[in-house]
Protein backbone atom coordinates (compact mmCIF):
# COMPACT_ATOMS: atom_id res chain seq x y z
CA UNK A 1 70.66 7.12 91.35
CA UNK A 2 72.29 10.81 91.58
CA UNK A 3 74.94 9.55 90.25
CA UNK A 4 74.23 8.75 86.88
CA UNK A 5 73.09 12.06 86.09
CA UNK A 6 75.46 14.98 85.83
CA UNK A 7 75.61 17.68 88.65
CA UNK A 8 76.22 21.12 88.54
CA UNK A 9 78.48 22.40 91.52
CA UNK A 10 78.73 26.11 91.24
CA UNK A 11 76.79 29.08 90.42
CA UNK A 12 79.07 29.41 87.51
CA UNK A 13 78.05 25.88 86.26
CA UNK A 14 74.45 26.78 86.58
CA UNK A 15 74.84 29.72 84.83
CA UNK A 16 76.38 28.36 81.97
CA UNK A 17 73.92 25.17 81.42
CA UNK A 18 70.87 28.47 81.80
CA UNK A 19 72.69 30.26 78.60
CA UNK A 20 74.35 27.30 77.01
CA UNK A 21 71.26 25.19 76.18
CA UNK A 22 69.63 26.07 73.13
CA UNK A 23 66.52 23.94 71.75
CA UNK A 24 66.14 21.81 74.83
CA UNK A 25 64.12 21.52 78.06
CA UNK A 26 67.12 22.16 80.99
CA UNK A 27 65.52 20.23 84.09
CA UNK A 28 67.44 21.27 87.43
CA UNK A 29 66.55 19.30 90.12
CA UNK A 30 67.33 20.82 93.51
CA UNK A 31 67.66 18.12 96.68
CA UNK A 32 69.88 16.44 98.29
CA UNK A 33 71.18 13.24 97.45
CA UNK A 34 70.46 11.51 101.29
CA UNK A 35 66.75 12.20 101.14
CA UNK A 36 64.83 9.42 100.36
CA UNK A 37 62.04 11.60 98.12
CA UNK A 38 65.40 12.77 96.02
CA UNK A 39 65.98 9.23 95.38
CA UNK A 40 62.95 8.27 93.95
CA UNK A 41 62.90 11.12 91.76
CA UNK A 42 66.31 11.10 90.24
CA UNK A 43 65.65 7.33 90.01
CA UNK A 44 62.82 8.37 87.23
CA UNK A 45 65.03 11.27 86.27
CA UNK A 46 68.15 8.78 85.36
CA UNK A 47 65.81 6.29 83.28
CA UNK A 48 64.38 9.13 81.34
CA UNK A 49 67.37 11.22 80.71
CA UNK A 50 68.19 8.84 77.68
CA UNK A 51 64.64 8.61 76.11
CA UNK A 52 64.52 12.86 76.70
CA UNK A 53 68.21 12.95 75.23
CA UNK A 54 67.04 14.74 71.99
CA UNK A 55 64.29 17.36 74.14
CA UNK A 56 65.92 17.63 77.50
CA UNK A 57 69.00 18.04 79.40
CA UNK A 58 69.12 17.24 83.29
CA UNK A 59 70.84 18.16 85.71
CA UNK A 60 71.19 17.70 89.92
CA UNK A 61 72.12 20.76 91.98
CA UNK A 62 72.63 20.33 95.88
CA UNK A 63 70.44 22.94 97.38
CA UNK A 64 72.95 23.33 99.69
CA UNK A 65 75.89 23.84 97.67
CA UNK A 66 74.37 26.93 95.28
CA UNK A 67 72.54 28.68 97.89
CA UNK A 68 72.17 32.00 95.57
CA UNK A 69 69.48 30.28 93.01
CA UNK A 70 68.29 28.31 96.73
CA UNK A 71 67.19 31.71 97.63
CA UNK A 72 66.48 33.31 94.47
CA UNK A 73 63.77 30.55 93.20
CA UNK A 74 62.81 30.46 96.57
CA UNK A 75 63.35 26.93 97.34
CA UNK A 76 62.07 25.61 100.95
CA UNK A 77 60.54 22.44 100.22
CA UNK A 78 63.11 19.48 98.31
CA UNK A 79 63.39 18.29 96.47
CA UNK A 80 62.43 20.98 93.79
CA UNK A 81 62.46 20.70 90.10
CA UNK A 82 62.92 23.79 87.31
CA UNK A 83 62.46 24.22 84.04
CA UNK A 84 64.29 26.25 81.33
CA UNK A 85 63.73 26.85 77.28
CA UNK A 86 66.90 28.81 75.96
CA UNK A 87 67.67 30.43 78.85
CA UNK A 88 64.09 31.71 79.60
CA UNK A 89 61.87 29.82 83.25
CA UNK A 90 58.95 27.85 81.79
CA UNK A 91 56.41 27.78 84.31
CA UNK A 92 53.57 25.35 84.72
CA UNK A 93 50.26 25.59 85.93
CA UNK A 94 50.17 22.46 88.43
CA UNK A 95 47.08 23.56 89.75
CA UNK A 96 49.08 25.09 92.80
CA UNK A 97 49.74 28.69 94.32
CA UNK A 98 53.40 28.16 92.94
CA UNK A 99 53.68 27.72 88.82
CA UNK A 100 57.47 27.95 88.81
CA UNK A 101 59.09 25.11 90.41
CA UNK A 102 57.50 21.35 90.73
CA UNK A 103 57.77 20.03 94.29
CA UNK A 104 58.21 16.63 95.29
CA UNK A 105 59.16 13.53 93.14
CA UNK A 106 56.84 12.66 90.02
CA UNK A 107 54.69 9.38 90.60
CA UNK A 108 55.58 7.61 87.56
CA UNK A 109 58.05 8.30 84.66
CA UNK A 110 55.44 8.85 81.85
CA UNK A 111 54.63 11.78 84.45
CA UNK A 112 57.59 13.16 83.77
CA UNK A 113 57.87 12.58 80.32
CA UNK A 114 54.81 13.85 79.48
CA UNK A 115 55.29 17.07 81.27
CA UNK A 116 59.10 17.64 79.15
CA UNK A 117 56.92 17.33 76.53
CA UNK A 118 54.60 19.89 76.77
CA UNK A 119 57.27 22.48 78.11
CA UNK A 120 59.22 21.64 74.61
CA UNK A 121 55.99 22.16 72.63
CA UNK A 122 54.85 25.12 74.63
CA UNK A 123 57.75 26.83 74.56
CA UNK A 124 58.88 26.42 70.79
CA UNK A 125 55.48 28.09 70.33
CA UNK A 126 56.82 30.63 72.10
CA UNK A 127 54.84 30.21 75.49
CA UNK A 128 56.47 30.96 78.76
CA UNK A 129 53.49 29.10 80.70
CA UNK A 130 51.64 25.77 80.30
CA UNK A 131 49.47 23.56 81.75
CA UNK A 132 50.92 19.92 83.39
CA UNK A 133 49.46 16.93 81.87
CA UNK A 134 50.06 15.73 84.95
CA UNK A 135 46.55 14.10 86.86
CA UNK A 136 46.19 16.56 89.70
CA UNK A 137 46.12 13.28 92.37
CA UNK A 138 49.60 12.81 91.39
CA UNK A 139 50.77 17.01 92.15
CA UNK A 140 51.50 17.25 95.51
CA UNK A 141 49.60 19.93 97.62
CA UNK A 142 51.03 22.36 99.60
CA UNK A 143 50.02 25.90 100.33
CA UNK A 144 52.50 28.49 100.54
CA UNK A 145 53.15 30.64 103.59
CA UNK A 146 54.34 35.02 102.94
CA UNK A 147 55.44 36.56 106.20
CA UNK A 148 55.77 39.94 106.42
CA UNK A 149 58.75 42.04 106.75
């Protein structure tokens, strides 16, 4: 289902969706469009895109193609979703170590459109954090591993 949902292919294209999006969630998925997990979650991502078309623009990145942002949002587990409010990372308190990227595919698409929500009301409030609406069984749990240097 990547394919009905635009992709951006260079760091230049991500930059510009970042600064060019003004008054809208920007959701940047980050997977790969052979794994199965991906699948299911730009499935939902594809069937909400045109009932978020007014609060959200989404996008699919190859994690493998950008591997600057890869590295920079620190991106080891796919597929990996961000969120952006005029050029500014919303984070979300998932109830994991990690409130700036969700991991994993969302269970159902009210999930997802509950959680666009709440960034877009959150953030034209002028918060840079919020809380998920989404039921902590459906978060996937992971913990998240620092080795020193």
């Amino acid at each position: 289902m990547s394919y009905l949902l635009p992709k951006l292919k260079t760091k230049k294209d991500v930059d510009d969706a970042i600064k060019q999006t003004e008054d809208k969630v920007l959701v940047l998925r980050f997977g790969r469009s052979d794994d199965l997990v991906c699948m299911q979650l730009d499935e939902i991502l594809s069937k909400t895109s045109e009932d978020l078309g007014k609060m959200a623009d989404i996008y699919c990145i190859d994690a493998d193609s950008i591997p600057v942002y890869t590295q920079y949002f620190d991106i080891t587990l796919i597929p990996a979703t961000l969120f952006f409010f005029n050029g500014q990372h919303m984070k979300v308190d998932y109830g994991t170590p990690d409130h700036t990227k969700f991991i994993g595919s969302f269970k159902t698409k009210q999930d997802f459109i509950n959680l666009v929500e709440v960034i877009c009301r959150g953030a034209m409030r002028g918060k840079l954090m919020v809380t998920s609406p989404i039921d902590s069984r459906n978060v996937h749990q992971y913990e998240l591993l620092y080795q020193d240097i």
